[in-house]
N, C-alpha and C. Protein backbone atom coordinates (compact mmCIF):
# COMPACT_ATOMS: atom_id res chain seq x y z
N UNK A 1 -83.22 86.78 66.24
CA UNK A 1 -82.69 87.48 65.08
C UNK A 1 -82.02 86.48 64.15
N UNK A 2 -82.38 86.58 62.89
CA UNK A 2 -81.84 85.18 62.00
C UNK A 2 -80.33 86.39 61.26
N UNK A 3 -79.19 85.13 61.08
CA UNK A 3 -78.18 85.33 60.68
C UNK A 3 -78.20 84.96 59.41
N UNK A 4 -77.71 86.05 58.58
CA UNK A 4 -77.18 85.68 56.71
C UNK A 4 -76.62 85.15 56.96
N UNK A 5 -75.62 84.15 56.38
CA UNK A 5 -74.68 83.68 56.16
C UNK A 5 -73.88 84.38 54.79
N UNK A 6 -72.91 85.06 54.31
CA UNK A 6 -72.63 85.17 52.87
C UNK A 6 -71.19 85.13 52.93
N UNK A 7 -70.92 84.30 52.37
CA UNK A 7 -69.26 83.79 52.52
C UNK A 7 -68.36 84.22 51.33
N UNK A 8 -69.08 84.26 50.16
CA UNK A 8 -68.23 85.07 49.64
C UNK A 8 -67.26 86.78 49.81
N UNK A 9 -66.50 86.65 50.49
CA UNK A 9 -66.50 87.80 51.37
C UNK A 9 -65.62 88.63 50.51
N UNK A 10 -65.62 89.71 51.13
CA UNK A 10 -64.32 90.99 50.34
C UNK A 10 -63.17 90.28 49.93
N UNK A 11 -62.76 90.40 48.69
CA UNK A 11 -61.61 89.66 48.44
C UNK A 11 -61.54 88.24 48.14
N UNK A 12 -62.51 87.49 48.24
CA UNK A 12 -63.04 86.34 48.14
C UNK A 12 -63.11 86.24 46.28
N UNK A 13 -63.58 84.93 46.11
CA UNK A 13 -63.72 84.54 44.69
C UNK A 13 -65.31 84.28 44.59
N UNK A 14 -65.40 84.41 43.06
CA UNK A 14 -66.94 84.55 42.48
C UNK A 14 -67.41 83.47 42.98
N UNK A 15 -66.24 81.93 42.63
CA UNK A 15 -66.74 80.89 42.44
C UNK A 15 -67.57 80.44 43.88
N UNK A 16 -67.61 81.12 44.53
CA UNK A 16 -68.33 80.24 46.30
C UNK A 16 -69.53 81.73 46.01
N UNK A 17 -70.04 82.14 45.09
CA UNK A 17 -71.44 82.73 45.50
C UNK A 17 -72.47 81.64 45.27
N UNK A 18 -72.56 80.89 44.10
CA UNK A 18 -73.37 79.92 44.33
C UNK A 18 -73.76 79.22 45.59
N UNK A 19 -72.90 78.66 46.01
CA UNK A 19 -72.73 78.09 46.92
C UNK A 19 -73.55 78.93 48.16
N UNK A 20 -73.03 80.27 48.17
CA UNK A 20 -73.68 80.70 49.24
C UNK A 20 -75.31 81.34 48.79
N UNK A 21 -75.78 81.27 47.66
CA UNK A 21 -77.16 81.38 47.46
C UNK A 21 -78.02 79.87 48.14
N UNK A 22 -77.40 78.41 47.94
CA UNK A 22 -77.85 77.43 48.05
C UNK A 22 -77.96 77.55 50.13
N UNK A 23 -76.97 77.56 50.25
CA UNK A 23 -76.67 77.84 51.92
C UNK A 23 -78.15 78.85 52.58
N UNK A 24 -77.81 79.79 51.99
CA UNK A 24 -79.10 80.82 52.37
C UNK A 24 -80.16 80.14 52.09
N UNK A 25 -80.50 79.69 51.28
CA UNK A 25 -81.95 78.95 50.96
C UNK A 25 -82.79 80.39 50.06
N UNK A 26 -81.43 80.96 49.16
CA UNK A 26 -81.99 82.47 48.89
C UNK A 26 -82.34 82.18 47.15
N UNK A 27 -83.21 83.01 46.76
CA UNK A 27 -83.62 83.00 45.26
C UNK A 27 -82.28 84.08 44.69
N UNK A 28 -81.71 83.30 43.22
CA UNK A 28 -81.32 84.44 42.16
C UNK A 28 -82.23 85.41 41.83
N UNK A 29 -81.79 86.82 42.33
CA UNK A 29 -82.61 87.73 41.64
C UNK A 29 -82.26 87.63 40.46
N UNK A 30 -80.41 88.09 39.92
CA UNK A 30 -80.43 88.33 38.37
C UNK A 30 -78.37 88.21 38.76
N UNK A 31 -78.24 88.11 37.30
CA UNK A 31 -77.08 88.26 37.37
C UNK A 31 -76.74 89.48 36.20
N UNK A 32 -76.12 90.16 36.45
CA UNK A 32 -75.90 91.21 35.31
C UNK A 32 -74.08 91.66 34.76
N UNK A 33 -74.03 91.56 33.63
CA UNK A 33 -72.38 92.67 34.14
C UNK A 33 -73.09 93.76 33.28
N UNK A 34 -71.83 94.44 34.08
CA UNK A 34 -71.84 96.22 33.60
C UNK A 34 -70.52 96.50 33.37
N UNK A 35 -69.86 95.93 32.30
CA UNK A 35 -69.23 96.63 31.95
C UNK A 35 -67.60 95.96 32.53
N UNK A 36 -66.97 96.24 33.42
CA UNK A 36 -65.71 96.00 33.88
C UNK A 36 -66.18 95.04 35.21
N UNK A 37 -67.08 94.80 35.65
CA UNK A 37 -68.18 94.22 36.70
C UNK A 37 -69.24 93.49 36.49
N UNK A 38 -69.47 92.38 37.30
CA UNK A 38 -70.86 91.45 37.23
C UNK A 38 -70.94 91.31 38.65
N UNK A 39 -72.79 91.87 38.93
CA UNK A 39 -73.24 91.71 39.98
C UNK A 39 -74.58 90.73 39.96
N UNK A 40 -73.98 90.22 41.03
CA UNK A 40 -74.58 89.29 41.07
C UNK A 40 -75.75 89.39 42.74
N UNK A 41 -77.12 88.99 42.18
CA UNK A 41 -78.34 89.80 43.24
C UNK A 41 -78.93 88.58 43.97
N UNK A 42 -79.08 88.09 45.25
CA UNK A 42 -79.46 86.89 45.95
C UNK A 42 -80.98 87.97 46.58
N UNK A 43 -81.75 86.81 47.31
CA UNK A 43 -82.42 87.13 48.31
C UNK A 43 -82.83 86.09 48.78
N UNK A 44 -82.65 86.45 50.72
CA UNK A 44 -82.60 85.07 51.47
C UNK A 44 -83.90 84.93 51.52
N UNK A 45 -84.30 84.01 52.14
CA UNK A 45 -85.21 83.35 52.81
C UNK A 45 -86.18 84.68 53.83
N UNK A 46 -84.92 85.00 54.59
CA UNK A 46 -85.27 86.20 55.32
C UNK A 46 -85.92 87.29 54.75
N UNK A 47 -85.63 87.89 53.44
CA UNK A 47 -85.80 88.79 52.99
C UNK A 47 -84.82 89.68 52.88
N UNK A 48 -83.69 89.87 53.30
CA UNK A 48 -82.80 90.45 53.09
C UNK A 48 -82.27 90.61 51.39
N UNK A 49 -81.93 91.46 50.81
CA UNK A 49 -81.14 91.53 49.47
C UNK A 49 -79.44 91.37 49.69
N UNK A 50 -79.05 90.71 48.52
CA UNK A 50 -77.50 90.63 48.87
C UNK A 50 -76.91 90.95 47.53
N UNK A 51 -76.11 92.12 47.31
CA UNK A 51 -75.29 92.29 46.28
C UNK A 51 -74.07 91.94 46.20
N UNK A 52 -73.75 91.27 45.43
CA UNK A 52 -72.05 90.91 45.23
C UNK A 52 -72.06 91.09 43.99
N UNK A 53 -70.43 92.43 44.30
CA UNK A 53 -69.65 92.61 43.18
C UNK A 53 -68.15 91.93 42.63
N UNK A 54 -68.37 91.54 41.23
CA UNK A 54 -67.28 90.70 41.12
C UNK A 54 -66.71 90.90 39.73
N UNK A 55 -65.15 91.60 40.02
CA UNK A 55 -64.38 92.03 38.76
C UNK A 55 -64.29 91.01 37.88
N UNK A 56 -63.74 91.34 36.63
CA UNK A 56 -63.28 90.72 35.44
C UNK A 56 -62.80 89.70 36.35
N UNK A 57 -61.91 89.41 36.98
CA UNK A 57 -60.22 88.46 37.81
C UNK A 57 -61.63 87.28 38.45
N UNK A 58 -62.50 87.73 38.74
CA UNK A 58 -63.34 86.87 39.49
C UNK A 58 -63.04 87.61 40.91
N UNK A 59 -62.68 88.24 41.59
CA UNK A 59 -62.36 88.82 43.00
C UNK A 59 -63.56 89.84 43.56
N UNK A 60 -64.21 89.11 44.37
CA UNK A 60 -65.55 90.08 44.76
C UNK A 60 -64.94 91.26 45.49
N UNK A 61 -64.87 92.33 44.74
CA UNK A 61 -64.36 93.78 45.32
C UNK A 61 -65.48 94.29 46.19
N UNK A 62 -67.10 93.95 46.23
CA UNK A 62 -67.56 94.97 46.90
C UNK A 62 -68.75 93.97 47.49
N UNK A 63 -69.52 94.30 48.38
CA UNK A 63 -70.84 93.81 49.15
C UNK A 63 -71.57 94.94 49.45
N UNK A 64 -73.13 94.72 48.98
CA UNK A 64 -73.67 95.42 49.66
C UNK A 64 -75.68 94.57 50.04
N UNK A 65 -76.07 95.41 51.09
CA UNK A 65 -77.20 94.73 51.28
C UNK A 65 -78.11 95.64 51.89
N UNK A 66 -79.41 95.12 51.79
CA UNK A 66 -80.73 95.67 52.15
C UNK A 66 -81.62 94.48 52.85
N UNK A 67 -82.25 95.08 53.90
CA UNK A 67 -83.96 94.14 54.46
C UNK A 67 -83.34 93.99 55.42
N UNK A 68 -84.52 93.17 56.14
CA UNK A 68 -84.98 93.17 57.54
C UNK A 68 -84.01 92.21 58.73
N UNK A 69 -82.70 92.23 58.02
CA UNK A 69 -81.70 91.72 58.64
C UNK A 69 -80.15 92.00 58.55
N UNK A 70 -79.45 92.31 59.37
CA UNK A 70 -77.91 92.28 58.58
C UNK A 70 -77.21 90.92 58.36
N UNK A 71 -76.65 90.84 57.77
CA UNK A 71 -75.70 90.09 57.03
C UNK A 71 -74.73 89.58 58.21
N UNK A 72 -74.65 88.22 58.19
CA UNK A 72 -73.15 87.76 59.19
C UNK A 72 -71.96 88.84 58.70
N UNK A 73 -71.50 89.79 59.88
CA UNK A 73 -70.73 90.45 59.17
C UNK A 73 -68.88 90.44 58.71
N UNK A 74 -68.62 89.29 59.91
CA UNK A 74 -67.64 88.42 59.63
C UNK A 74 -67.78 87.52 58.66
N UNK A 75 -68.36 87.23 58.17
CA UNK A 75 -68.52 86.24 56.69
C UNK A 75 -68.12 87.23 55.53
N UNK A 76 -69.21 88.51 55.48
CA UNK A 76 -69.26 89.62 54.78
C UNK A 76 -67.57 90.17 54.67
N UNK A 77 -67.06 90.16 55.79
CA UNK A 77 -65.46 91.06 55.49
C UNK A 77 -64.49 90.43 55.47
N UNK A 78 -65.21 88.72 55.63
CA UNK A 78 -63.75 87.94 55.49
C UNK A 78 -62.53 88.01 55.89
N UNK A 79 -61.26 88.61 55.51
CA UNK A 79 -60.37 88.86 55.95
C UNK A 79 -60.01 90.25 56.32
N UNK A 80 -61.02 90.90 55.85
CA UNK A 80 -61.38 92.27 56.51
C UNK A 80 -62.10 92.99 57.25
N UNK A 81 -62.41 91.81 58.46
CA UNK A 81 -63.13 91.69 59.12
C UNK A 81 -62.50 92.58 60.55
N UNK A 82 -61.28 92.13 61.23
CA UNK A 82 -60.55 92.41 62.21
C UNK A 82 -60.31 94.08 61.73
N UNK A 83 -59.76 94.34 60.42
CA UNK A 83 -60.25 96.10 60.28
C UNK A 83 -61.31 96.65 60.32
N UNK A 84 -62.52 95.80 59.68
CA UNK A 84 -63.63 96.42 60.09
C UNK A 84 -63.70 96.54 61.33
N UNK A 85 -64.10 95.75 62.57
CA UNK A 85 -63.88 95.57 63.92
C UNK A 85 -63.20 97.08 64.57
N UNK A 86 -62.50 96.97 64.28
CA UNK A 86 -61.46 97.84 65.03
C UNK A 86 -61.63 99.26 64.70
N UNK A 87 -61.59 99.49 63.05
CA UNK A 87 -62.23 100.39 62.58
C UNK A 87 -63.67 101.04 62.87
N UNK A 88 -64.22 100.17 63.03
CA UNK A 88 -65.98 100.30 63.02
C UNK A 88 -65.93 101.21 64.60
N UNK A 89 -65.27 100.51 66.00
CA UNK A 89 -65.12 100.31 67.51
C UNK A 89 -64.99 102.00 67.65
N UNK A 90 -63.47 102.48 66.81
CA UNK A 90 -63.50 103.64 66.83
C UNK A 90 -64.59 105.04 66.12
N UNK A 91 -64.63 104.43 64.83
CA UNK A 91 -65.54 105.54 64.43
C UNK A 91 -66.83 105.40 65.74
N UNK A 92 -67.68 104.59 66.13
CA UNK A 92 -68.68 104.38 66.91
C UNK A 92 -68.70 105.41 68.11
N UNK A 93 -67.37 105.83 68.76
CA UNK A 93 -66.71 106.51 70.03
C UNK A 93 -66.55 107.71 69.33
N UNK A 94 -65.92 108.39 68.32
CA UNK A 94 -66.03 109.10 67.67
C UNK A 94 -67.30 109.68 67.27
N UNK A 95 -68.48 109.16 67.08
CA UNK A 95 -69.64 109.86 66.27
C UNK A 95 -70.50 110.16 67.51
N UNK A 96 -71.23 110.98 67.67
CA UNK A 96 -72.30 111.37 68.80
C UNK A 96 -73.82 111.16 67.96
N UNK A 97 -74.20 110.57 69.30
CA UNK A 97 -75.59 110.32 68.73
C UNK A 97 -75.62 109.25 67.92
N UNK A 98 -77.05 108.95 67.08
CA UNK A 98 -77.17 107.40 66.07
C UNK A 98 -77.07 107.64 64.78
N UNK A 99 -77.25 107.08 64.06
CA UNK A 99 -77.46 107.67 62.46
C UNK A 99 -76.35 106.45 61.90
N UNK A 100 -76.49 106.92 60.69
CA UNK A 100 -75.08 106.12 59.81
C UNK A 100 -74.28 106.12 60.38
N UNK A 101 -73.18 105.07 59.97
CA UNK A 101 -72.54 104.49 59.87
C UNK A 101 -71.07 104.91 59.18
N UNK A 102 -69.66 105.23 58.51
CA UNK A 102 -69.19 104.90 57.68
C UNK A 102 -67.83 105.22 58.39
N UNK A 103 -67.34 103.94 57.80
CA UNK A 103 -65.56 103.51 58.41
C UNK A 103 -65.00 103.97 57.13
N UNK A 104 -63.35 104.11 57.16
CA UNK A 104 -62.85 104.26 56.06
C UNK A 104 -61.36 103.72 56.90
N UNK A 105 -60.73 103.05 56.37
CA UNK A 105 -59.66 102.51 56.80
C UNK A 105 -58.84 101.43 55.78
N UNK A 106 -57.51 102.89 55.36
CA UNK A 106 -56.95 102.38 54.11
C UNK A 106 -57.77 102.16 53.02
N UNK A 107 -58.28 101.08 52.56
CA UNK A 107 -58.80 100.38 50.98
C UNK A 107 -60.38 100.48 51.35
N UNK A 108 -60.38 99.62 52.48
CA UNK A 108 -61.69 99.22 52.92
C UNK A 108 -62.92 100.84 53.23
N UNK A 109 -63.79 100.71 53.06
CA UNK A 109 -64.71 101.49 52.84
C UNK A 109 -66.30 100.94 53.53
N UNK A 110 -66.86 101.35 54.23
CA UNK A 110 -67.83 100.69 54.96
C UNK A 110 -68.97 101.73 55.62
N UNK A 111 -70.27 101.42 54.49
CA UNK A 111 -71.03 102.30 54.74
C UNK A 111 -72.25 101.92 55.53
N UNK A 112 -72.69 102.22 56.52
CA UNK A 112 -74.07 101.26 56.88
C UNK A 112 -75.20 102.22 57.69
N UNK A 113 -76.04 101.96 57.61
CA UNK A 113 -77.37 102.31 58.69
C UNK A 113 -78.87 101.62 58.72
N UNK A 114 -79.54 101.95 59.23
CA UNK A 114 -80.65 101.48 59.45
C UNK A 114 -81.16 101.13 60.92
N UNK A 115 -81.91 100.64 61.17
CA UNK A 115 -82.77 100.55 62.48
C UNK A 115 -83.38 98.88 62.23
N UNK A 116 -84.29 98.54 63.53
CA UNK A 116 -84.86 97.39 63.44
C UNK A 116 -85.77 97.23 62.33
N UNK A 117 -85.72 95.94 61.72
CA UNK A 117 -86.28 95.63 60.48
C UNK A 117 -85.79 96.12 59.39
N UNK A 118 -84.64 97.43 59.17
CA UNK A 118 -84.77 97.75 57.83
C UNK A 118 -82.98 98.61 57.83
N UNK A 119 -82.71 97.59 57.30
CA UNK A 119 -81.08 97.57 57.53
C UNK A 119 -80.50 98.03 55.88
N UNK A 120 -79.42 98.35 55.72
CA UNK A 120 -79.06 98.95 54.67
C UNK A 120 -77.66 98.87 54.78
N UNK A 121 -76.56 98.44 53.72
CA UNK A 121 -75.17 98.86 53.88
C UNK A 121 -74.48 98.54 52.27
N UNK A 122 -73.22 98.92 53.00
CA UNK A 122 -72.23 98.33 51.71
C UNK A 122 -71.04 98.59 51.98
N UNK A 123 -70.13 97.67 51.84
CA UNK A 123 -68.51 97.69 51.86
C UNK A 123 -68.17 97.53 50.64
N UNK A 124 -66.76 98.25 50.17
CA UNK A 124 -65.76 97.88 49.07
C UNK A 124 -64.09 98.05 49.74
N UNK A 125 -63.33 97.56 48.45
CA UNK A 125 -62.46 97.70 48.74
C UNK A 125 -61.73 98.35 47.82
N UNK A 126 -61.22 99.85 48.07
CA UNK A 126 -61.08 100.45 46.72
C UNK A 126 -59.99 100.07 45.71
N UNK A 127 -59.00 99.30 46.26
CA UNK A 127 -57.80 98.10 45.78
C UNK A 127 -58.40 97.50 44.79
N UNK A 128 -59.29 97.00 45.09
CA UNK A 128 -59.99 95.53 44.00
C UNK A 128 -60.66 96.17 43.43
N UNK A 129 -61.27 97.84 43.69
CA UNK A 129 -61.96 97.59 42.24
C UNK A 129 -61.71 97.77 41.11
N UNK A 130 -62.25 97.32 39.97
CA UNK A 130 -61.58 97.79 38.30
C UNK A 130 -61.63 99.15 37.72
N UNK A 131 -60.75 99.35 37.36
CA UNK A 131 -60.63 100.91 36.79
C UNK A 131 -61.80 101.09 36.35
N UNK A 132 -62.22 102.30 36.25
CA UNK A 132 -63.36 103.31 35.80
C UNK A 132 -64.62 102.58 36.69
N UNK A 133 -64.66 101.73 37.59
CA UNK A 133 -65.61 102.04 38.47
C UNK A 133 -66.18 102.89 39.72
N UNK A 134 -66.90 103.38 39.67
CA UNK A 134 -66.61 104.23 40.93
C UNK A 134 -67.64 103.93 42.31
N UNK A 135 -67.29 104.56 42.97
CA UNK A 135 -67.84 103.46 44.03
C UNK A 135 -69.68 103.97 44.11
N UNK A 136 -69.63 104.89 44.03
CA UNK A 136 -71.31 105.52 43.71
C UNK A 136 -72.44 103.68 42.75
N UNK A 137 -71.45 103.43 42.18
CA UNK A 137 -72.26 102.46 41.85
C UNK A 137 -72.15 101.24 42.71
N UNK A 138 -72.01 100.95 43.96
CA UNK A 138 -72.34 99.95 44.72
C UNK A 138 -73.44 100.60 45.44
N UNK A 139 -74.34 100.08 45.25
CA UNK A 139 -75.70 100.30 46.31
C UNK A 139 -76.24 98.88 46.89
């Protein structure tokens, strides 16, 4: 199973996405803003898609991703990693049966599912993001 690497993590700065497109060995899809937000679209080597969202401040408020791999997910939550963890441990014991995914703990927000080959998610942090965004637009 091949590992993303994406280090720009929750809370992290714009300035290390480059960096982690070069690392991946991933193509710029596009860079866009919308408005109070610029997302910025990778794809690895793997095939995986990688969205990073990044406010006006430069502070990547949100991640999200698609394809045939997940994402290092400690890279992905950075310092919100040990809540995800812990968070994630319980909802898991909590839910019966398989299906999605979704933590909510405090700020952090963590949506995920998928099966082998075809993985799907997205975290934010509703702290960081900029007014009038709403989270419907992280996909």
């Amino acid at each position: 199973m091949a590992v993303i690497l994406l280090l720009a993590a929750l809370g992290g700065k714009a300035s290390s996405i480059e960096a982690d497109r070069v690392k991946m060995q991933a193509a710029l899809l596009r860079i866009q803003t919308q408005g109070a937000y610029t997302l910025h679209e990778i794809q690895s080597a793997t095939g995986t898609t990688i969205r990073e969202y990044v406010s006006s401040s430069g502070d990547v408020f949100a991640v999200a991703w698609n394809g045939p791999f997940q994402p290092d997910f400690q890279q992905v939550f950075g310092a919100y990693f040990d809540r995800y963890q812990q968070s994630g441990e319980k909802a898991r014991r909590a839910r019966r049966g398989r299906g999605p995914l979704t933590i909510r703990d405090g700020d952090l927000v963590v949506q995920m599912s998928g099966h082998q080959r075809s993985f799907t998610g997205r975290a934010y942090v509703a702290g960081l993001m900029p007014a009038g965004v709403d989270a419907s637009a992280i996909q």
